[in-house]
C-alpha atoms as a PDB file:
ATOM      1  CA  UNK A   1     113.616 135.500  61.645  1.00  0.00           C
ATOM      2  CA  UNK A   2     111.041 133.204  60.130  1.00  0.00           C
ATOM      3  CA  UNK A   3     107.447 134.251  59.958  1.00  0.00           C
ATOM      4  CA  UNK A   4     104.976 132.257  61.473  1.00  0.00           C
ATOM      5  CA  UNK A   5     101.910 133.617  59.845  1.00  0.00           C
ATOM      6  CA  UNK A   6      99.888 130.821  58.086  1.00  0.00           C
ATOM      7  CA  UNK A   7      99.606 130.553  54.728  1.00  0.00           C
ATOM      8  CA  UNK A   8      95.965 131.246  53.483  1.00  0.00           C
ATOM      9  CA  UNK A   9      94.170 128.682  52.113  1.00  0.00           C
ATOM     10  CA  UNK A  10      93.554 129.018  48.307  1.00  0.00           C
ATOM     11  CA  UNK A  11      89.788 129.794  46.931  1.00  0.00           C
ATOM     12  CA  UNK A  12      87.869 126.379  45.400  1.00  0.00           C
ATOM     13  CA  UNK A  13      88.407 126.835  41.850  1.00  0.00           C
ATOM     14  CA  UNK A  14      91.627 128.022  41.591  1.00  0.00           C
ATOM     15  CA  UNK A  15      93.490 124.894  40.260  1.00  0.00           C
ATOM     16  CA  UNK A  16      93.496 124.694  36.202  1.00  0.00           C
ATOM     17  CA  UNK A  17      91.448 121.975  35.151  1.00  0.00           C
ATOM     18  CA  UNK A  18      93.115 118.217  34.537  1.00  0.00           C
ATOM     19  CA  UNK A  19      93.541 117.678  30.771  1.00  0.00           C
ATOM     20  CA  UNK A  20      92.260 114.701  29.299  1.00  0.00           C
ATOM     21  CA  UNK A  21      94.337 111.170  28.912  1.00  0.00           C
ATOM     22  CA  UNK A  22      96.652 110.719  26.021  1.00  0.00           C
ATOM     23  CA  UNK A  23      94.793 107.902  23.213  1.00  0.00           C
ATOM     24  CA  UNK A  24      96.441 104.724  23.809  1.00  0.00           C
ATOM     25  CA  UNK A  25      99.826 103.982  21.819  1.00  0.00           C
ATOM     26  CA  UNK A  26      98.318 100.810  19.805  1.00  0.00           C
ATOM     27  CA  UNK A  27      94.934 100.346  18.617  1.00  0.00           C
ATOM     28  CA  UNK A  28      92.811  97.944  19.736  1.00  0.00           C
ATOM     29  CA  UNK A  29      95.367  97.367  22.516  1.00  0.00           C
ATOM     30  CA  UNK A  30      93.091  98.158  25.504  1.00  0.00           C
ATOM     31  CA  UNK A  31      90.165 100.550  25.130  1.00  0.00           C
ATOM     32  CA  UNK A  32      90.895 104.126  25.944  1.00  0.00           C
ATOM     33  CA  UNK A  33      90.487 104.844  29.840  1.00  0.00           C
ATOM     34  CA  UNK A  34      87.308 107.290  30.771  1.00  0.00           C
ATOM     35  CA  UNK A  35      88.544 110.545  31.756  1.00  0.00           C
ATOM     36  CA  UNK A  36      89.441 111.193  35.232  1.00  0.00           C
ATOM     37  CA  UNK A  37      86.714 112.582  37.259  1.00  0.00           C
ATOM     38  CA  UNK A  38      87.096 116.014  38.910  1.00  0.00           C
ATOM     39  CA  UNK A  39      87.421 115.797  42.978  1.00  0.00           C
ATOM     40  CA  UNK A  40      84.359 117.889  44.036  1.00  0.00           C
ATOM     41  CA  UNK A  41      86.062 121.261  46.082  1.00  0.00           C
ATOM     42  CA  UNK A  42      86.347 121.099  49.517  1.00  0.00           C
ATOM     43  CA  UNK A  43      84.592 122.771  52.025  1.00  0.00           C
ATOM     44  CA  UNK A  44      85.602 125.176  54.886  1.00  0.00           C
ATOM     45  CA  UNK A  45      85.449 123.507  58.102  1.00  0.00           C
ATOM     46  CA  UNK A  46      83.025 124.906  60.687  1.00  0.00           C
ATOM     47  CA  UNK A  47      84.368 126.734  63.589  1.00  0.00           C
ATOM     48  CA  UNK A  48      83.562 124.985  66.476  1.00  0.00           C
ATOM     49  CA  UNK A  49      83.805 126.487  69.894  1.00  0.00           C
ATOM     50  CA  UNK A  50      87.286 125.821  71.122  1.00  0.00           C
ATOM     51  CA  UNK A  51      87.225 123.058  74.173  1.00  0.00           C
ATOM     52  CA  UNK A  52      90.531 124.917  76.196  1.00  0.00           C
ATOM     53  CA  UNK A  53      91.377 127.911  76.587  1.00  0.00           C
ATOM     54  CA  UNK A  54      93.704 129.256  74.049  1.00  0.00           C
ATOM     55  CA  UNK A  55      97.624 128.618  74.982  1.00  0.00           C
ATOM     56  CA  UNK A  56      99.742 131.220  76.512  1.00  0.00           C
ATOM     57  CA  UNK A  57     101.533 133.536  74.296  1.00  0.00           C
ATOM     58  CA  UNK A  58     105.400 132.995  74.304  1.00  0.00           C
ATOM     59  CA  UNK A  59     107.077 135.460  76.785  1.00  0.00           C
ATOM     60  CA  UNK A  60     103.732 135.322  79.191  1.00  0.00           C
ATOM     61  CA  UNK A  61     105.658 134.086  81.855  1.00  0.00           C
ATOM     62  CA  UNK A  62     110.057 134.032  81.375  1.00  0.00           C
ATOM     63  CA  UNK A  63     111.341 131.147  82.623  1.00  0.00           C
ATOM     64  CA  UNK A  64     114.172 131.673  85.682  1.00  0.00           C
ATOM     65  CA  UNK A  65     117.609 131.863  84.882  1.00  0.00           C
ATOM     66  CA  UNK A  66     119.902 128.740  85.333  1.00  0.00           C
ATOM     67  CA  UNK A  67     120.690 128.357  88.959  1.00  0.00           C
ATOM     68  CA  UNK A  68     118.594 131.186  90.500  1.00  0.00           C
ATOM     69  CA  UNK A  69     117.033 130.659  93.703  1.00  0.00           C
ATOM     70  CA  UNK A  70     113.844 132.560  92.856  1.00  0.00           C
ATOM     71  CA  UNK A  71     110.677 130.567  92.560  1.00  0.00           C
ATOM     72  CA  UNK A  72     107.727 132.630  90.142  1.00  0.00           C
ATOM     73  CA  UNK A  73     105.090 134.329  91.791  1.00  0.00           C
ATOM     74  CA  UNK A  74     102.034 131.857  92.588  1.00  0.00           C
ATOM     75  CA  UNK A  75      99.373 131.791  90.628  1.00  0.00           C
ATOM     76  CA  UNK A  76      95.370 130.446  91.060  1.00  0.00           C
ATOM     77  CA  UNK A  77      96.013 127.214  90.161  1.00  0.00           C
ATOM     78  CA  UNK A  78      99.356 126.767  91.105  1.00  0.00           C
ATOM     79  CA  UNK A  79     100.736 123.760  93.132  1.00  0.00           C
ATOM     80  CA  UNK A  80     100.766 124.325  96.952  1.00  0.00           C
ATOM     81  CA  UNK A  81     104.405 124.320  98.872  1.00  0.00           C
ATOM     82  CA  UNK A  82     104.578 121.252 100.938  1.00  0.00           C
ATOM     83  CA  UNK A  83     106.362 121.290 104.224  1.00  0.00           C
ATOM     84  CA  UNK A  84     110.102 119.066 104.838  1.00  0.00           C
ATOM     85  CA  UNK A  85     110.724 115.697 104.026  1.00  0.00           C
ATOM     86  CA  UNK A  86     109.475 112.932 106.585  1.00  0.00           C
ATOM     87  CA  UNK A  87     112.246 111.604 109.058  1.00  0.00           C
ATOM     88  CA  UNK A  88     113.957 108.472 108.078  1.00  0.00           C
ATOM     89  CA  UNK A  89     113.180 106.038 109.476  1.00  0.00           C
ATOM     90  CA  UNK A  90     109.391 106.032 108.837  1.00  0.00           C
ATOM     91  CA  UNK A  91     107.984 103.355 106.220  1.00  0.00           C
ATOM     92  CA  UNK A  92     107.668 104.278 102.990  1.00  0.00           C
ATOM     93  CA  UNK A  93     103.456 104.306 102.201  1.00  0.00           C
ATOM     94  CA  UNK A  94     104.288 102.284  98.794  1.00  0.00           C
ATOM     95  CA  UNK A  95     104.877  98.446  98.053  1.00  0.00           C
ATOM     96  CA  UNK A  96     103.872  95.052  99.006  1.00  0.00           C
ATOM     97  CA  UNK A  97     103.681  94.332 102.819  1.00  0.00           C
ATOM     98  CA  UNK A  98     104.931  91.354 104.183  1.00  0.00           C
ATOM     99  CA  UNK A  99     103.341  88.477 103.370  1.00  0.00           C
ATOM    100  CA  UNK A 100     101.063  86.819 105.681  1.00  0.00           C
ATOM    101  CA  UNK A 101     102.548  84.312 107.867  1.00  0.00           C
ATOM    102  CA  UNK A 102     101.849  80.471 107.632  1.00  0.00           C
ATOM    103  CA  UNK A 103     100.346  78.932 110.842  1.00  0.00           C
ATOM    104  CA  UNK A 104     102.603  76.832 111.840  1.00  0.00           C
ATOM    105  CA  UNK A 105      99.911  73.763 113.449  1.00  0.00           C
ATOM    106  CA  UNK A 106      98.654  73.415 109.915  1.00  0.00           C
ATOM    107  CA  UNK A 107     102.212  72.767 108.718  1.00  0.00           C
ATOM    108  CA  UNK A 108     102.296  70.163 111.257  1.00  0.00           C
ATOM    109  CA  UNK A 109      98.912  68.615 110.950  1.00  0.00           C
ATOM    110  CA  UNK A 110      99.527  68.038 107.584  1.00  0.00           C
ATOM    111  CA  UNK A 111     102.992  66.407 108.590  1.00  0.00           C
ATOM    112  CA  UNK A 112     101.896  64.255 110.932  1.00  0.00           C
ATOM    113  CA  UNK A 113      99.167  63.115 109.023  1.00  0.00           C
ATOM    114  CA  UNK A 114     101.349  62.294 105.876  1.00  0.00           C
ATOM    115  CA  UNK A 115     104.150  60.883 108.128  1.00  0.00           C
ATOM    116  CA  UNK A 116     100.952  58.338 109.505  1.00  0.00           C
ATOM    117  CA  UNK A 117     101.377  56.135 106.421  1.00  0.00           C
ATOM    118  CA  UNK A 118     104.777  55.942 106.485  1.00  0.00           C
ATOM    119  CA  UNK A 119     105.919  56.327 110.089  1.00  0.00           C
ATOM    120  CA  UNK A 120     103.902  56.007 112.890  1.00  0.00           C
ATOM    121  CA  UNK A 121      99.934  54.549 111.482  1.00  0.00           C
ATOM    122  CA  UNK A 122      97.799  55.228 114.711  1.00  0.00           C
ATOM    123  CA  UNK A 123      99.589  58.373 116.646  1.00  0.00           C
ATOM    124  CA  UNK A 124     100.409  60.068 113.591  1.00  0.00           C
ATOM    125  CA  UNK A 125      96.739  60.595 112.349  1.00  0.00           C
ATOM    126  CA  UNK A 126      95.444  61.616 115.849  1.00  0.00           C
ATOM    127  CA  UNK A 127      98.308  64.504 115.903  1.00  0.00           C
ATOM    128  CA  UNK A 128      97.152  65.358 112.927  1.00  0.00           C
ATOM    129  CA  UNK A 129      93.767  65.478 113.570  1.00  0.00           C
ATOM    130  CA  UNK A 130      93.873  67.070 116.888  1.00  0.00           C
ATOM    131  CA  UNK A 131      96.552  70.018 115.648  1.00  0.00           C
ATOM    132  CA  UNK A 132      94.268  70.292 112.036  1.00  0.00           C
ATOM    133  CA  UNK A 133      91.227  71.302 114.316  1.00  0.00           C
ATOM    134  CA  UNK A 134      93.383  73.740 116.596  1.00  0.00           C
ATOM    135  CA  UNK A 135      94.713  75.324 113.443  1.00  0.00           C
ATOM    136  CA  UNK A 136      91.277  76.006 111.900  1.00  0.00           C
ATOM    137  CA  UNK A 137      90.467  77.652 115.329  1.00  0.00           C
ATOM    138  CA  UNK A 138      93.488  79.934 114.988  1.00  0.00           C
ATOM    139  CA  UNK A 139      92.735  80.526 111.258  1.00  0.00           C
ATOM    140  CA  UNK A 140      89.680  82.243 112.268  1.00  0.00           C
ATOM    141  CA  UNK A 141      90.884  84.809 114.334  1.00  0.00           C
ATOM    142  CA  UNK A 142      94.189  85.388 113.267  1.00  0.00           C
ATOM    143  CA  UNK A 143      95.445  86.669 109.927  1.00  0.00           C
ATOM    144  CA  UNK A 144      97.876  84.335 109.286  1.00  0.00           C
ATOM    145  CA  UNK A 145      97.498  81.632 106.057  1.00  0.00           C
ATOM    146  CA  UNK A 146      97.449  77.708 106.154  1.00  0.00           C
ATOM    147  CA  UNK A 147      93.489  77.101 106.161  1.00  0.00           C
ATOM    148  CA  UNK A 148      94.235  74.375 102.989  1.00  0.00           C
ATOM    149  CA  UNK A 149      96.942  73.106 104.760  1.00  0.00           C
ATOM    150  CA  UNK A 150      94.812  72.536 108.046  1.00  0.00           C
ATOM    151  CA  UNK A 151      91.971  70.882 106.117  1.00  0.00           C
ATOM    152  CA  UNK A 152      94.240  68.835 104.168  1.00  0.00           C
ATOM    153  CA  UNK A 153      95.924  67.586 107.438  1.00  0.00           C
ATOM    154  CA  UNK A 154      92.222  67.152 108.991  1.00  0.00           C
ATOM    155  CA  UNK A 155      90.981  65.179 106.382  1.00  0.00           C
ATOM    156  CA  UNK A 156      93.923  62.790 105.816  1.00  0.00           C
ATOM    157  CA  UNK A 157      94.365  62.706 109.653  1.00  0.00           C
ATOM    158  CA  UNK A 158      90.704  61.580 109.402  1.00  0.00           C
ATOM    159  CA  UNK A 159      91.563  58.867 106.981  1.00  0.00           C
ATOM    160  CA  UNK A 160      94.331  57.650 108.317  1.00  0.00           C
ATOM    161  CA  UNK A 161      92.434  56.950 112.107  1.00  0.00           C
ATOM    162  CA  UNK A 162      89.974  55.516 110.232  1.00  0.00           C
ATOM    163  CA  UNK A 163      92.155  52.757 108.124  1.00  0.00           C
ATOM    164  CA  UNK A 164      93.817  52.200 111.351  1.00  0.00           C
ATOM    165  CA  UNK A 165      90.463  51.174 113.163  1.00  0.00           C
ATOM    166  CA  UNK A 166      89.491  49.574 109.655  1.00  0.00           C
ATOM    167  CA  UNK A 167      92.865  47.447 110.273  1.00  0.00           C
ATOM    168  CA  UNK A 168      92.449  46.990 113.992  1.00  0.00           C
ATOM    169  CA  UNK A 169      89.094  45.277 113.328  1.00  0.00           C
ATOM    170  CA  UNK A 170      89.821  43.352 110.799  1.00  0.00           C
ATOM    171  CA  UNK A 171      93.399  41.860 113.020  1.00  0.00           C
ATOM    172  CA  UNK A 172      90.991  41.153 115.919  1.00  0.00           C
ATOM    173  CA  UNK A 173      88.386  39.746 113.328  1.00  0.00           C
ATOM    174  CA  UNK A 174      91.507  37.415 111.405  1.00  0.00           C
ATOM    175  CA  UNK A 175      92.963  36.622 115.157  1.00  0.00           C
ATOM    176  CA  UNK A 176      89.380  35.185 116.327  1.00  0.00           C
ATOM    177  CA  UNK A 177      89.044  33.504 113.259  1.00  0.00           C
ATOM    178  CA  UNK A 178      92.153  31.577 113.627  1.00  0.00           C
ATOM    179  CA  UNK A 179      92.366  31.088 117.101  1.00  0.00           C
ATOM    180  CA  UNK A 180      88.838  29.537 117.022  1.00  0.00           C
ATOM    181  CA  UNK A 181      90.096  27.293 113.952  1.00  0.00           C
ATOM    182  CA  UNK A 182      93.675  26.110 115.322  1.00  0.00           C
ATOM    183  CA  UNK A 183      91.581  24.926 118.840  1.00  0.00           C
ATOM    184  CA  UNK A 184      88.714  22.947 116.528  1.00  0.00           C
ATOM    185  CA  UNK A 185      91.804  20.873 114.854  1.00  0.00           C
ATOM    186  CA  UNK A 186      93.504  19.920 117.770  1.00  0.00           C
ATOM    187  CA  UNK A 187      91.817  17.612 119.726  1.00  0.00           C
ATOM    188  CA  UNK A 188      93.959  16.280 122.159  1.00  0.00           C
ATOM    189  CA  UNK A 189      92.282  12.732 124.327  1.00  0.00           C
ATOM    190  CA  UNK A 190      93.219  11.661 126.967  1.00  0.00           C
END
């Protein structure tokens, strides 16, 4: 067996003092080096009141043997037996949920309102317009996601009926202008 006892801590003065440094090999080499001060004895740390309670002695409590079915007696402080294991079946309480769904008349505002440069000017921007303001009134009481979407398809829906009346005005404005010019050239007499 080992012993565990500590060692006691020696008394302050019981080291032999340091002799002094050797004179230097050469003279005039380097000057000789000061002797080495003495390190000033250290003092015996305070007892302070311990924070935890002292650990348990070895042996307090034997540990079961391998494979025994005994559990130790319970203790105050000891962890509480829980009852059986839930059922399968029922959803674990941990991880990420599903994420939110997309509502699906923003995805098709903003469709319709893209495909109204490119496909279909007029009817394109109205769909989108009419299904962006629908969608923002679903956003509101649902939980699903798609609010940027909807205002993206609003706005450019927006846009788009507006070029289109921009460009109906301006056809009617060009047709005027020509028709009025082609009938001021042709005079016909009779």
């Amino acid at each position: 067996m080992s012993d565990t006892s500590p060692t006691p801590a020696p008394e302050p003065g019981a080291y032999p003092p340091v002799p002094p440094a050797p004179p230097a090999a050469q003279p005039g080499a380097y000057p000789p080096a000061a002797p080495a001060a003495q390190p000033a004895p250290r003092a015996q740390p305070a007892a302070q009141p311990a924070a935890y309670p002292p650990p348990a002695q070895p042996g307090a409590y034997p540990p079961p043997a391998y494979g025994s079915s005994s559990t130790p007696p319970a203790t105050y402080g000891s962890a509480p037996a829980y009852g059986a294991a839930p059922a399968y079946g029922a959803a674990p309480g941990y991880g990420y949920g599903a994420p939110a769904k997309t509502n699906t008349l923003a995805i098709v505002s903003l469709i319709a309102s893209i495909s109204s440069f490119v496909i279909l000017p007029f009817i394109g921007s109205v769909v989108g317009v009419i299904t962006g303001h629908m969608s923002l009134k679903q956003l509101k009481t649902s939980g699903e996601q798609g609010r940027g979407m909807a205002l993206a398809g609003t706005i450019v829906g927006w846009v788009g009926v507006g070029l289109a009346v921009l460009g109906i005005v301006v056809a009617i404005f060009f047709f005027v202008f020509f028709v009025a010019a082609y009938s001021g050239t042709t005079g016909y007499s009779s």
